[in-house]
N, C-alpha and C. Protein backbone atom coordinates (compact mmCIF):
# COMPACT_ATOMS: atom_id res chain seq x y z
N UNK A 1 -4.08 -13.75 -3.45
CA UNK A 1 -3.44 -14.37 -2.31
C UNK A 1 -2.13 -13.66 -1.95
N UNK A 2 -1.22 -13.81 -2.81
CA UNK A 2 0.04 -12.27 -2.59
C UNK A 2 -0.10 -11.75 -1.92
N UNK A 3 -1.24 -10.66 -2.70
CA UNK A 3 -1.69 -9.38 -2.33
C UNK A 3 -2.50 -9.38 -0.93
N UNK A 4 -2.94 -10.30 -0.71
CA UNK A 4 -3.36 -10.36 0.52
C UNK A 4 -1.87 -10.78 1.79
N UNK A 5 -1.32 -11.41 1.23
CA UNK A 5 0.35 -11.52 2.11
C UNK A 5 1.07 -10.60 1.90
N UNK A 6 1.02 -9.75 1.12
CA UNK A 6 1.78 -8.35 1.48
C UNK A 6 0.76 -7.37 2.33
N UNK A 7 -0.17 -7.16 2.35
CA UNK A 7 -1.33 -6.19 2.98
C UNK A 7 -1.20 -6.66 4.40
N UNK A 8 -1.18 -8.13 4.50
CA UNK A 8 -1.10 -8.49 6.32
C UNK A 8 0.18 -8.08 6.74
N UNK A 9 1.79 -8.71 5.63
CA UNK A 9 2.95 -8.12 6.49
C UNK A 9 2.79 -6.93 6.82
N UNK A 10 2.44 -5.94 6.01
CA UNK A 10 2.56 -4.28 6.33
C UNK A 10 1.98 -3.77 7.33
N UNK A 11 0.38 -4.61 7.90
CA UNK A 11 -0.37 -4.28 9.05
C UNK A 11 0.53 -4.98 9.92
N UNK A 12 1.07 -6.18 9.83
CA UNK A 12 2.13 -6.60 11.18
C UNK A 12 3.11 -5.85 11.40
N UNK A 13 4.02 -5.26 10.15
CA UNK A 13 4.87 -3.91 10.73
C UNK A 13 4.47 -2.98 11.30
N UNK A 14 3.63 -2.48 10.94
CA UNK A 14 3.08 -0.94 11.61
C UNK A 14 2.36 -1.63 13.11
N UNK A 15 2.07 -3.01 13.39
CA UNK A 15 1.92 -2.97 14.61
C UNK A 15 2.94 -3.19 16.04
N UNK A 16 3.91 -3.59 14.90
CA UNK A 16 5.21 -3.93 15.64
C UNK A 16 6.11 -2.80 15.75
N UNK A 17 5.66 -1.78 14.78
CA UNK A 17 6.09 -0.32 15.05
C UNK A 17 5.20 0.79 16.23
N UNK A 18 4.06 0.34 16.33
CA UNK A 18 3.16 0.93 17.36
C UNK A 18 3.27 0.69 18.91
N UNK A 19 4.13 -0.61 18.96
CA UNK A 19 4.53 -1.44 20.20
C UNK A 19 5.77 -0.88 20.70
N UNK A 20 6.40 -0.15 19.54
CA UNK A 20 7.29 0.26 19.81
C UNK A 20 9.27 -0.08 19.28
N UNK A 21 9.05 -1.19 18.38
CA UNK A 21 10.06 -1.58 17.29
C UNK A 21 10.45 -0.52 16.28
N UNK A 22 11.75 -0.73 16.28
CA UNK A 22 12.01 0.38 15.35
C UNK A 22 12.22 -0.70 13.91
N UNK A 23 12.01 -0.19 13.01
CA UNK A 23 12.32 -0.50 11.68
C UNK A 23 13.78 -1.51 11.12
N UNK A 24 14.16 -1.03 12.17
CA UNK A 24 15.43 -1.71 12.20
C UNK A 24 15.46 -3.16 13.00
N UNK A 25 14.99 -2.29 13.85
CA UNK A 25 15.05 -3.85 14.93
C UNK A 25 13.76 -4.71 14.14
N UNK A 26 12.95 -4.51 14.09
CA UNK A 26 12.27 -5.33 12.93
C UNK A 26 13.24 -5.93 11.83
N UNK A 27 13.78 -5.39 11.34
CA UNK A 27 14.54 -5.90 9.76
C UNK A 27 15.40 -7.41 10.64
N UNK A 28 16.09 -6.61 11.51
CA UNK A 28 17.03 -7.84 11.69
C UNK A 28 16.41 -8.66 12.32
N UNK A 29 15.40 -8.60 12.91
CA UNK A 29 14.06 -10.24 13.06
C UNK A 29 14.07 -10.84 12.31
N UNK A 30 13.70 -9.92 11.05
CA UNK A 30 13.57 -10.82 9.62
C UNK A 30 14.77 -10.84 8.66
N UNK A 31 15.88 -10.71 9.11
CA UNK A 31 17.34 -10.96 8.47
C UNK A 31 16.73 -10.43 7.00
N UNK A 32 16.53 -9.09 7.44
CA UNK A 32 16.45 -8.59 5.60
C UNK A 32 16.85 -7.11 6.55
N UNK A 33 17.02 -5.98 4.90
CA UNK A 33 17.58 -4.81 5.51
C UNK A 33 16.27 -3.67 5.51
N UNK A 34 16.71 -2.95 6.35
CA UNK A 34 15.79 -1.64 6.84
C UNK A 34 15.40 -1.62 6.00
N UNK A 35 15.72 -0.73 4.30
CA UNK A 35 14.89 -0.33 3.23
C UNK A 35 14.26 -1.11 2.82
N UNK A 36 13.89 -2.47 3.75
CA UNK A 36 12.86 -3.49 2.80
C UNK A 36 11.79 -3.15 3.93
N UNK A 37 12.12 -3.28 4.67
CA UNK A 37 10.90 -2.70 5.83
C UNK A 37 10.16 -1.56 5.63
N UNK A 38 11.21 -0.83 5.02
CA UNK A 38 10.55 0.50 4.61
C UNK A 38 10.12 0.56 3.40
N UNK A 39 9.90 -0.66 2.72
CA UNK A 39 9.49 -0.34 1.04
C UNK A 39 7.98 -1.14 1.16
N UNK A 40 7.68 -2.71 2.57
CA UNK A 40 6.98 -3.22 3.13
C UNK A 40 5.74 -1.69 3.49
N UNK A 41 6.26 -1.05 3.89
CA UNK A 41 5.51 -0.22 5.05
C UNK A 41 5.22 0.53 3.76
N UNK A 42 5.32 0.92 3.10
CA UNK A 42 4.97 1.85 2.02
C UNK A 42 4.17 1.65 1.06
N UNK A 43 4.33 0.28 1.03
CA UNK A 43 3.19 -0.81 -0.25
C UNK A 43 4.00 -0.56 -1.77
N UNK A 44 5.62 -0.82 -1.32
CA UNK A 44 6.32 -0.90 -2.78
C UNK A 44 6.48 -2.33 -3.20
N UNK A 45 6.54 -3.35 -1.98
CA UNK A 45 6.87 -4.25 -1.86
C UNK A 45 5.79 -4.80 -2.68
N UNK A 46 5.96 -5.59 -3.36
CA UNK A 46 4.99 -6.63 -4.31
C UNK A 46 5.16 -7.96 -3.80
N UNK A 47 6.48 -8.59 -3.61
CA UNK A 47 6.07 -9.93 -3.61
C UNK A 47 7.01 -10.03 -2.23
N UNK A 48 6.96 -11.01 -1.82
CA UNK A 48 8.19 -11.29 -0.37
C UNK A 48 8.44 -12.55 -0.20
N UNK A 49 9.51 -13.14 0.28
CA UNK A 49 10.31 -14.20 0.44
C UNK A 49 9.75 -15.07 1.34
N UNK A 50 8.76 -16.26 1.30
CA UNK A 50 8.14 -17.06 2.19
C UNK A 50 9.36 -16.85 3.86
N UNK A 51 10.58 -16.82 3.79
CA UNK A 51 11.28 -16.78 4.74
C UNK A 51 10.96 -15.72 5.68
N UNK A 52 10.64 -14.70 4.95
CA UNK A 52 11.11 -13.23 5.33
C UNK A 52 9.59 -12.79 5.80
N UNK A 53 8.30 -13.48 5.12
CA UNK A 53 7.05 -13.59 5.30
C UNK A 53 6.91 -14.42 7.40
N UNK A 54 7.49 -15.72 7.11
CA UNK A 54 7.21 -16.29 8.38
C UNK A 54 8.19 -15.72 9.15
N UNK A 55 9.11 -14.77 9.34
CA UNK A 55 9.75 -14.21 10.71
C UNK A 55 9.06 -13.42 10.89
N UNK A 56 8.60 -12.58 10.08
CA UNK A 56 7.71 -11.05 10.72
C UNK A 56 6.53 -11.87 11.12
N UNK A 57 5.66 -12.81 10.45
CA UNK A 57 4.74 -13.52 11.28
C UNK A 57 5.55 -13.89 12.70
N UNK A 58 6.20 -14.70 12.82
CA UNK A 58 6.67 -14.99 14.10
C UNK A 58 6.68 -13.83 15.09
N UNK A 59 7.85 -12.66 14.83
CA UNK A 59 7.72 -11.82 15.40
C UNK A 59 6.80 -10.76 15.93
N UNK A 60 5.97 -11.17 14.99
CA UNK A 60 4.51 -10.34 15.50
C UNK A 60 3.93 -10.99 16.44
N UNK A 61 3.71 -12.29 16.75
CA UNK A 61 2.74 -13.08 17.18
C UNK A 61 3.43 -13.07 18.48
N UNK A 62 4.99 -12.92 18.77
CA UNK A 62 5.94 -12.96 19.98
C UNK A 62 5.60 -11.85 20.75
N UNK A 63 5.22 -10.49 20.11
CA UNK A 63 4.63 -9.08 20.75
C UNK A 63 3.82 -8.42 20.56
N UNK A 64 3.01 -8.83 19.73
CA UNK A 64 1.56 -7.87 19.18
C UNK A 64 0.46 -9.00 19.65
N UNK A 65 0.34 -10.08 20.21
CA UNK A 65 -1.31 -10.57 20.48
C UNK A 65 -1.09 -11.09 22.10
């Protein structure tokens, strides 16, 4: 189940990066910092903060569908 909530955030970054978000402007959606976005996008990230989980949901759902 995790592992399946880290595999979806990372496909919601890279689609919110394809739309045209930079990494940054992503992070501060999710009031966390760039190198977590970038550790997200990389598959370093293991576990993530239910908080930090439902803004990038939010924010995806605001510009990617």
């Amino acid at each position: 189940m995790i592992e399946e909530t880290i595999i979806d955030l990372r496909e919601m970054v890279r689609n919110l990066r394809k739309v045209g978000f930079t990494e940054e402007a992503i992070a501060l959606a999710a009031n966390v910092s760039q190198p977590t976005i970038s550790r997200i996008l990389s598959g370093k990230v293991k576990t993530a903060k239910f908080e930090v989980a439902i803004k990038i949901k939010t924010f995806h759902m605001q510009y990617c569908q």
